[in-house]
Protein backbone atom coordinates (compact mmCIF):
# COMPACT_ATOMS: atom_id res chain seq x y z
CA UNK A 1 -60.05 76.80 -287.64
CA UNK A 2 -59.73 73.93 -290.42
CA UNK A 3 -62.54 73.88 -292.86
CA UNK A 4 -62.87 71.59 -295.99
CA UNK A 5 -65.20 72.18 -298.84
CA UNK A 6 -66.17 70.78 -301.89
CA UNK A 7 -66.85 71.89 -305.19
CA UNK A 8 -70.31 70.07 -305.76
CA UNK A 9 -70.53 67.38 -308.61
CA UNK A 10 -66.71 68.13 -309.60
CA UNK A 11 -65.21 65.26 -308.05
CA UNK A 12 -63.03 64.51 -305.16
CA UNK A 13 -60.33 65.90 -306.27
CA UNK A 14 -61.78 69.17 -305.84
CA UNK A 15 -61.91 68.82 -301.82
CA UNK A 16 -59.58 71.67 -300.35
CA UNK A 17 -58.63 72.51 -296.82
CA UNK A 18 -58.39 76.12 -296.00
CA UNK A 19 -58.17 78.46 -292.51
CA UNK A 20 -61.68 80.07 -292.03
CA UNK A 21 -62.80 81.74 -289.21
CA UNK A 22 -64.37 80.65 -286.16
CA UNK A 23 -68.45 81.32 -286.44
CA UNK A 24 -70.38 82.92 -283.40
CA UNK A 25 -73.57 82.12 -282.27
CA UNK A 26 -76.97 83.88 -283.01
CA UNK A 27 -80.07 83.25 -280.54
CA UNK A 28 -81.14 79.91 -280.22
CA UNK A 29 -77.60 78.59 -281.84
CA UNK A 30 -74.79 76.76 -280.23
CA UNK A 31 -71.11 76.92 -281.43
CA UNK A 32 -69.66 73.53 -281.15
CA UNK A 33 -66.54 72.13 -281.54
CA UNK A 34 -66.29 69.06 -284.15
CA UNK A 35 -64.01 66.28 -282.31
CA UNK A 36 -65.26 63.21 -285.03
CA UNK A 37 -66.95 62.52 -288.45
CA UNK A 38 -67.82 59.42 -290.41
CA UNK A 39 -68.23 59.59 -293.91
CA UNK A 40 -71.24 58.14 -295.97
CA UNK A 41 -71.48 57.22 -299.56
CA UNK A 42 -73.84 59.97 -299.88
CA UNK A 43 -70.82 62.04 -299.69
CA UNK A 44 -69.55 60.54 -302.64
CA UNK A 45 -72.77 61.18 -304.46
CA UNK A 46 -72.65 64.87 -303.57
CA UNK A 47 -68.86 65.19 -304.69
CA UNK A 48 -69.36 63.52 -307.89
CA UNK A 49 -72.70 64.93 -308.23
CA UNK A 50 -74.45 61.39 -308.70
CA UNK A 51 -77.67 62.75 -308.09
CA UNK A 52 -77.66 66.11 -310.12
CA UNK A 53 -78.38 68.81 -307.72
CA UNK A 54 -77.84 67.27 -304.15
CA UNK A 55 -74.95 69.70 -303.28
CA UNK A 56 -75.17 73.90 -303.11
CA UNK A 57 -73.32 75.44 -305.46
CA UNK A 58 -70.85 76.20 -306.02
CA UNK A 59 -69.14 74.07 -303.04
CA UNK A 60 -70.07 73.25 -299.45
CA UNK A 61 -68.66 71.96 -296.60
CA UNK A 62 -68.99 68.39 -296.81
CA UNK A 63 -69.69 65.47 -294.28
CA UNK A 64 -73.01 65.12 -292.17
CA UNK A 65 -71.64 62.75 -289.08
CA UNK A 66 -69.80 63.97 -286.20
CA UNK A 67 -69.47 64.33 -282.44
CA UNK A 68 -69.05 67.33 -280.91
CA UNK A 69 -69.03 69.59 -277.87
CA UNK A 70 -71.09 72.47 -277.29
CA UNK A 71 -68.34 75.76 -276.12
CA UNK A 72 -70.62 77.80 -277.03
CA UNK A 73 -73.96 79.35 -276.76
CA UNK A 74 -76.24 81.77 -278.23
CA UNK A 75 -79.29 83.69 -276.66
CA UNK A 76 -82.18 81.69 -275.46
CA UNK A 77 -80.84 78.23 -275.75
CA UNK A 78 -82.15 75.90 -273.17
CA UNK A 79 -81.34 72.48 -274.68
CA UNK A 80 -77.96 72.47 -274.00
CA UNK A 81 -75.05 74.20 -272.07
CA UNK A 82 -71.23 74.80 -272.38
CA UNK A 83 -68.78 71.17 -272.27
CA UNK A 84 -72.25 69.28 -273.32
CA UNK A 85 -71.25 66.07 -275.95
CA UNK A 86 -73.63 66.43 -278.84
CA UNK A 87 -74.53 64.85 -282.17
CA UNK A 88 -75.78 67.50 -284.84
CA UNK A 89 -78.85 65.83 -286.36
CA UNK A 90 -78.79 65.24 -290.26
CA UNK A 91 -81.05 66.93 -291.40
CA UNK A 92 -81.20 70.03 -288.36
CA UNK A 93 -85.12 70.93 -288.71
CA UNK A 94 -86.66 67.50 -288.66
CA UNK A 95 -87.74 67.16 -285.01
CA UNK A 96 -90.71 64.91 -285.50
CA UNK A 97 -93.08 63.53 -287.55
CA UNK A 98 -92.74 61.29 -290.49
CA UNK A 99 -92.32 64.17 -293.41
CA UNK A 100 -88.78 64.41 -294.43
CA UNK A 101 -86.73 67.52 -294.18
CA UNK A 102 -84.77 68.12 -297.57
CA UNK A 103 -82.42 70.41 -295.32
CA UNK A 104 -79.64 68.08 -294.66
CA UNK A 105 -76.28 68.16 -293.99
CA UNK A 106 -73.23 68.09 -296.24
CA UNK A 107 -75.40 69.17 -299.00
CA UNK A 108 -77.82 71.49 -299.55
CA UNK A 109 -76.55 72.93 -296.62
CA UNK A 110 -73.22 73.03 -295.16
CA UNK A 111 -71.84 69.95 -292.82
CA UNK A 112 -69.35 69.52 -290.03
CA UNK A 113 -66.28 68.56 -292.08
CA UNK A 114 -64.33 72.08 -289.91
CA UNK A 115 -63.25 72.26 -286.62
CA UNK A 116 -66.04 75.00 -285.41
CA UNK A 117 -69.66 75.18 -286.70
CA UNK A 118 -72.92 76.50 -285.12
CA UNK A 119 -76.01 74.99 -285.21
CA UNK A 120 -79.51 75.15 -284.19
CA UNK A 121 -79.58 74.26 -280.74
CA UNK A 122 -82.34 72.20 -281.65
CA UNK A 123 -80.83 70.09 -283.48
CA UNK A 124 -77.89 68.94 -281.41
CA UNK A 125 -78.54 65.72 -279.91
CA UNK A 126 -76.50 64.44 -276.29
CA UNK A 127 -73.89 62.02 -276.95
CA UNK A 128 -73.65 59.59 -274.05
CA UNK A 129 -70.75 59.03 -271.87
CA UNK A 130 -70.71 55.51 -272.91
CA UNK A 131 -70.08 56.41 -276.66
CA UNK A 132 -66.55 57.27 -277.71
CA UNK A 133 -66.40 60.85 -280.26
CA UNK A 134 -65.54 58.05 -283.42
CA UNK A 135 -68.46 55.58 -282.48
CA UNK A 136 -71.15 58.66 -281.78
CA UNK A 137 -70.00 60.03 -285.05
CA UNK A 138 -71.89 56.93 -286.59
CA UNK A 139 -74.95 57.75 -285.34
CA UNK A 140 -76.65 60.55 -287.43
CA UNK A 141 -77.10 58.89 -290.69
CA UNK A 142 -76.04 55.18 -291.13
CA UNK A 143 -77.05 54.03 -287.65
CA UNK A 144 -80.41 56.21 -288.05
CA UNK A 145 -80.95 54.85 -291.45
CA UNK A 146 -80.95 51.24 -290.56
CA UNK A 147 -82.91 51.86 -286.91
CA UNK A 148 -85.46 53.82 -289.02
CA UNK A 149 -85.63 50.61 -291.58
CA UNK A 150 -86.19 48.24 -288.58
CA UNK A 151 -88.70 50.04 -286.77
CA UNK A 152 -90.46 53.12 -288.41
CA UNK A 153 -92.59 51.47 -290.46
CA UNK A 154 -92.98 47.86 -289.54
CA UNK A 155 -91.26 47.07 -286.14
CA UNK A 156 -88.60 44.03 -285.88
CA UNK A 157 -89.42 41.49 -284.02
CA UNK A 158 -87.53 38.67 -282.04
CA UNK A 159 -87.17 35.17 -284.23
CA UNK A 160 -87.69 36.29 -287.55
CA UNK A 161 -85.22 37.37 -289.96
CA UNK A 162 -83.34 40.27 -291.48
CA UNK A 163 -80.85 40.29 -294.71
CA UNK A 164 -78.56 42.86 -294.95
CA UNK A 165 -76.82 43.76 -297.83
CA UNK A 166 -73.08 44.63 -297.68
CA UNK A 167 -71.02 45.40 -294.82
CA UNK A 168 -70.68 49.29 -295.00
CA UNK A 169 -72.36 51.70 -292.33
CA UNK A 170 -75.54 51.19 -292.59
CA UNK A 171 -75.98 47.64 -293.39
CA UNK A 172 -73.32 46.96 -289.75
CA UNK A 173 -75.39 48.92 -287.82
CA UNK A 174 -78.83 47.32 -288.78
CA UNK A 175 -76.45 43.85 -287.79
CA UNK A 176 -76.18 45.53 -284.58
CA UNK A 177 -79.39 46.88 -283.57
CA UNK A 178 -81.22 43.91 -285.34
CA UNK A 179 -79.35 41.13 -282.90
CA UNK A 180 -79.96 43.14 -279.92
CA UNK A 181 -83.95 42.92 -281.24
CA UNK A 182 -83.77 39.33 -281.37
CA UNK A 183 -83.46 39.01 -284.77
CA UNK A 184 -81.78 36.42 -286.67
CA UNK A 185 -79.26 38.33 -289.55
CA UNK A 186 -78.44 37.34 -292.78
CA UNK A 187 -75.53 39.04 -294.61
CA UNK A 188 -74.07 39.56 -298.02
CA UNK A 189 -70.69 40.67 -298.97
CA UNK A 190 -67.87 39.59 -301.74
CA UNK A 191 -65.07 39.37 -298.92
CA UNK A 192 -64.75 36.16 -296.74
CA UNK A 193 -63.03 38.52 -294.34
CA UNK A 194 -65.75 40.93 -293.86
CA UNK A 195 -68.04 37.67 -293.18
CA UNK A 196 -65.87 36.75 -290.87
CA UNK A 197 -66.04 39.63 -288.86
CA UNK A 198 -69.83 40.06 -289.46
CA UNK A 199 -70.19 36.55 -287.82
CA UNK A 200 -68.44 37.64 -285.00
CA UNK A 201 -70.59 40.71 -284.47
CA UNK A 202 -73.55 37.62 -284.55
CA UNK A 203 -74.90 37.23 -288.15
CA UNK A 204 -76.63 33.96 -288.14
CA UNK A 205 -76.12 33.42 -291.91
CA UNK A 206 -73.60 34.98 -293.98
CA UNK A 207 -73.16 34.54 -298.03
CA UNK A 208 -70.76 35.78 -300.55
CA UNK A 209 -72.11 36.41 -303.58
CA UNK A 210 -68.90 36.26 -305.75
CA UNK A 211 -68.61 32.92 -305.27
CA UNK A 212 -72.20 32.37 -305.62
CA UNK A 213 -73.96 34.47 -308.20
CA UNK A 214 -76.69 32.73 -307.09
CA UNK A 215 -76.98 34.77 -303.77
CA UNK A 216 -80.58 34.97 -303.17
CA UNK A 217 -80.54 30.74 -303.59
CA UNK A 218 -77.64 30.54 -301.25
CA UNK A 219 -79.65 33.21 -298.82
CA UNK A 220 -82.89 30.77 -298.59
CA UNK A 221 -80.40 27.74 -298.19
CA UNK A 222 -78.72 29.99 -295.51
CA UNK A 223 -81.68 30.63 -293.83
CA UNK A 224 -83.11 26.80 -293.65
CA UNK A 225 -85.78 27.65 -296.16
CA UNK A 226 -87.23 30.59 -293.77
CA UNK A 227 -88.79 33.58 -295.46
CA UNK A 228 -87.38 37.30 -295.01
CA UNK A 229 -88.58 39.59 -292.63
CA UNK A 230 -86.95 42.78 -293.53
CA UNK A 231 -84.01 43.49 -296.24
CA UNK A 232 -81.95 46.25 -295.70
CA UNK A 233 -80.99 46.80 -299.37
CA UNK A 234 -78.46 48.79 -299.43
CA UNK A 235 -77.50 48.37 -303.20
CA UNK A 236 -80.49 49.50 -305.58
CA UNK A 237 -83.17 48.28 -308.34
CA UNK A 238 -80.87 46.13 -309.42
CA UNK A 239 -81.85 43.16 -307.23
CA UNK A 240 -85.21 44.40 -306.58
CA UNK A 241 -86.48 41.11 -307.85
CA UNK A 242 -84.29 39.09 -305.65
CA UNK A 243 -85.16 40.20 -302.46
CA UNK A 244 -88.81 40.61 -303.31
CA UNK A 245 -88.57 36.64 -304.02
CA UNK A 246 -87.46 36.27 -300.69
CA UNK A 247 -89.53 38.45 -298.29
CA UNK A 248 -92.22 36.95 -296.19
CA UNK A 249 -95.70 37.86 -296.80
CA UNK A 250 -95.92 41.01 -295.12
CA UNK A 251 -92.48 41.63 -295.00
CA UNK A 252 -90.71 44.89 -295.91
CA UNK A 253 -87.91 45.77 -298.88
CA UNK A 254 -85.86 48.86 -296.82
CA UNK A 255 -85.11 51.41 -299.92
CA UNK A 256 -82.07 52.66 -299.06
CA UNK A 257 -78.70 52.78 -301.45
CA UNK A 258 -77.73 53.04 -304.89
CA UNK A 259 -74.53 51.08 -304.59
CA UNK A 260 -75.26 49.18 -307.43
CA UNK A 261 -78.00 51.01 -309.75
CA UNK A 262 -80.89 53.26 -309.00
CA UNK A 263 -82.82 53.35 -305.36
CA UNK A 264 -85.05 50.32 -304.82
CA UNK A 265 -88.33 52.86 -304.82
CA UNK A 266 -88.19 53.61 -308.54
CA UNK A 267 -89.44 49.95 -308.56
CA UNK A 268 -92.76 50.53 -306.68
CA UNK A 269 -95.20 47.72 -307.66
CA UNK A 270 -98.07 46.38 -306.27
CA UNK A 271 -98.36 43.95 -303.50
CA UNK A 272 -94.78 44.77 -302.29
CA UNK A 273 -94.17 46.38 -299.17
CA UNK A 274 -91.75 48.93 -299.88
CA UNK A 275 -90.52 51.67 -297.36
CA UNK A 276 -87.91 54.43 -298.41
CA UNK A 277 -86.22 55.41 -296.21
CA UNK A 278 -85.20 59.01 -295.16
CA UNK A 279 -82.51 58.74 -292.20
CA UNK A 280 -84.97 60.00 -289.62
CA UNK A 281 -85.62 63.16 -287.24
CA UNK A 282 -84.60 63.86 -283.53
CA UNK A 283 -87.39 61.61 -281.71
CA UNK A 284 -86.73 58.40 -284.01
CA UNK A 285 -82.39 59.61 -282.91
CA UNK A 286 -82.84 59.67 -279.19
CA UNK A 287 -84.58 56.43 -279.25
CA UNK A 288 -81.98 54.64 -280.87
CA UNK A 289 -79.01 56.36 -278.98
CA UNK A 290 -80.90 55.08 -275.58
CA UNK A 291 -81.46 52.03 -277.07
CA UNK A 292 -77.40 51.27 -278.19
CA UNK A 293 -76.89 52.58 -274.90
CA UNK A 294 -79.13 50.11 -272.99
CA UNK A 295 -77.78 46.99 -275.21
CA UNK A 296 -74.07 48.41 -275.14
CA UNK A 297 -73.67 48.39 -278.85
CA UNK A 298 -70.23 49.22 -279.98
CA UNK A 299 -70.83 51.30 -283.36
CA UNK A 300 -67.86 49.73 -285.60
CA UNK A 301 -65.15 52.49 -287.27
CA UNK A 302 -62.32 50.65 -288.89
CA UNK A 303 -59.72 53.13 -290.20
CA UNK A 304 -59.56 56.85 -289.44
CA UNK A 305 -57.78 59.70 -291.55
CA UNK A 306 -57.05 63.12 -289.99
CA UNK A 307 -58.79 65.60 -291.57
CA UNK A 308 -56.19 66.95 -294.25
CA UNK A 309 -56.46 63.95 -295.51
CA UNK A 310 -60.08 63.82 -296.32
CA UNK A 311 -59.44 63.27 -299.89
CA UNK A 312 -57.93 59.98 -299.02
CA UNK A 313 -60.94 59.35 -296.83
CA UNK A 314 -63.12 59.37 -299.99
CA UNK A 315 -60.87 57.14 -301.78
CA UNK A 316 -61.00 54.63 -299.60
CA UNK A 317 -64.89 54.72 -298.89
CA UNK A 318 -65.06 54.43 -303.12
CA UNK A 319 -62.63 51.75 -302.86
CA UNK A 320 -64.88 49.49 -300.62
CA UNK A 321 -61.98 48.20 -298.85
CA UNK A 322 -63.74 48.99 -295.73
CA UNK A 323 -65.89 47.29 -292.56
CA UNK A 324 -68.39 49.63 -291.15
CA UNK A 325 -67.36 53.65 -290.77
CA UNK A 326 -64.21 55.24 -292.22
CA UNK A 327 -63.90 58.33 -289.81
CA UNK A 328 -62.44 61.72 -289.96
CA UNK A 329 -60.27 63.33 -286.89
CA UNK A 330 -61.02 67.21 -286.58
CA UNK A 331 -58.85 67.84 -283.23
């Protein structure tokens, strides 16, 4: 099979694709073959080594998002069976509960960037019929990340409103699922383009903050003078003060991203409902696959590099010359 790795915090250009040989399962593993991945800009972190200590050493097989089908498996394993679609979970040993697993893929453990990997059968999530392999292979971190910032700690409710920052992964995918909650979306980009196709996903407000510096004014102008329910802040300390100016009482700052500085939680201060988020386990997954399912969300990939070319991949995902996912082909 095709394999990439990467040599932690050494840079992209260290990404090499090599022949490696095709694992077997254990008991209570499943082999599956890899048919789609998404990248994440935690993938950049890990290859430039952002955040000191995020990848193993010396390299590791990158990428955390894929689709998949179980051909596979291993003694014991009930969950799934041979020619089953799956979605290996980001981080594999988070099940439930709201305590983080640091185990996560395409870090401190290996991902799905190769064409064969096996997993804990546990882990592996079913991938709908009504998903495509490119639009599951969203799922496992950005989509997760925004449904866990719009319901795990305060849930979203019909009427009020959401600001998303950006128009990458996650901040798309909390467009998405917030609209089908009855939200009304606010959006932030530097591209009139990307509005534009925002707005035709159903953003109710959207504002480009290159022409405006001023983009928290032009987000309560926007927004007829209405208050914030939820920001999905995608971006970092760096506007912390912004969007705390324009959250409701009661309303939550999402910690997500360093886009543009440090996370949002190294700015903890009383009176402000913050809520880092950490992607999410298997329970919080299956919820929001039924959910896309039942409200026939379309999870948005816009260009796709075969896997050779993952190098590339990264470049463009640094480049930010993207709308939604940039994908990976592993067939």
């Amino acid at each position: 099979m095709k394999q990439a790795t990467v040599q932690s915090g050494k840079g992209i250009d260290t990404i090499a694709i090599a022949d490696a040989p095709v694992p077997e399962p254990g008991p209570g593993e499943a082999l599956i073959r890899v048919k789609a991945a998404t990248l994440n800009f935690r993938d950049i972190i890990v290859a430039k080594g952002l955040i000191p200590g995020l990848g193993k050493a010396p390299e590791v097989v990158p990428l955390s998002c894929s689709a998949a089908e179980v051909t596979a498996v291993g003694e014991g394993v009930t969950r799934v069976k041979v020619g089953d679609r799956v979605t290996p979970l980001f981080a594999p040993f988070w099940l439930t509960g709201s305590q983080p697993d640091s185990r996560m893929l395409g870090g401190p453990i290996d991902g799905i960037a190769r064409q064969y990997a096996v997993f804990p059968a546990e882990s592996l999530c079913a991938l709908p019929d009504e998903l495509g392999d490119l639009e599951g292979a969203t799922l496992s971190c950005a989509a997760l990340t925004a449904w866990s910032a719009l319901t795990a700690f305060r849930p979203t409710r019909a009427g009020e409103w959401v600001l998303a920052h950006g128009t990458g992964g996650v901040s798309i995918a909390a467009l998405q699922l917030a609209k089908a909650m009855g939200a009304k979306v606010a959006i932030t980009s530097s591209s009139d383009a990307k509005l534009a196709r925002a707005a035709a996903l159903g953003a109710d407000a959207t504002i480009n903050y290159r022409r405006d510096p001023d983009w928290a004014g032009a987000v309560r102008e926007a927004v007829g003078g209405n208050r914030i329910a939820n920001v999905v802040d995608t971006v970092g300390a760096v506007q912390f003060d912004d969007n705390v100016g324009l959250l409701q009482p009661g309303g939550q700052l999402s910690a997500i991203g360093m886009l543009g500085s440090d996370f949002s939680w190294t700015r903890a201060t009383p009176g402000v409902n913050l809520a880092p988020i950490g992607v999410g386990n298997r329970e919080q997954h299956e919820a929001m696959t039924a959910f896309i399912v039942e409200h026939r969300i379309r999870p948005v990939v816009d260009v796709v590099y075969d896997l050779e070319r993952l190098a590339d991949a990264y470049r463009h995902l640094e480049s930010g010359r993207f709308f939604g996912k940039v994908g990976v082909n592993l067939l």
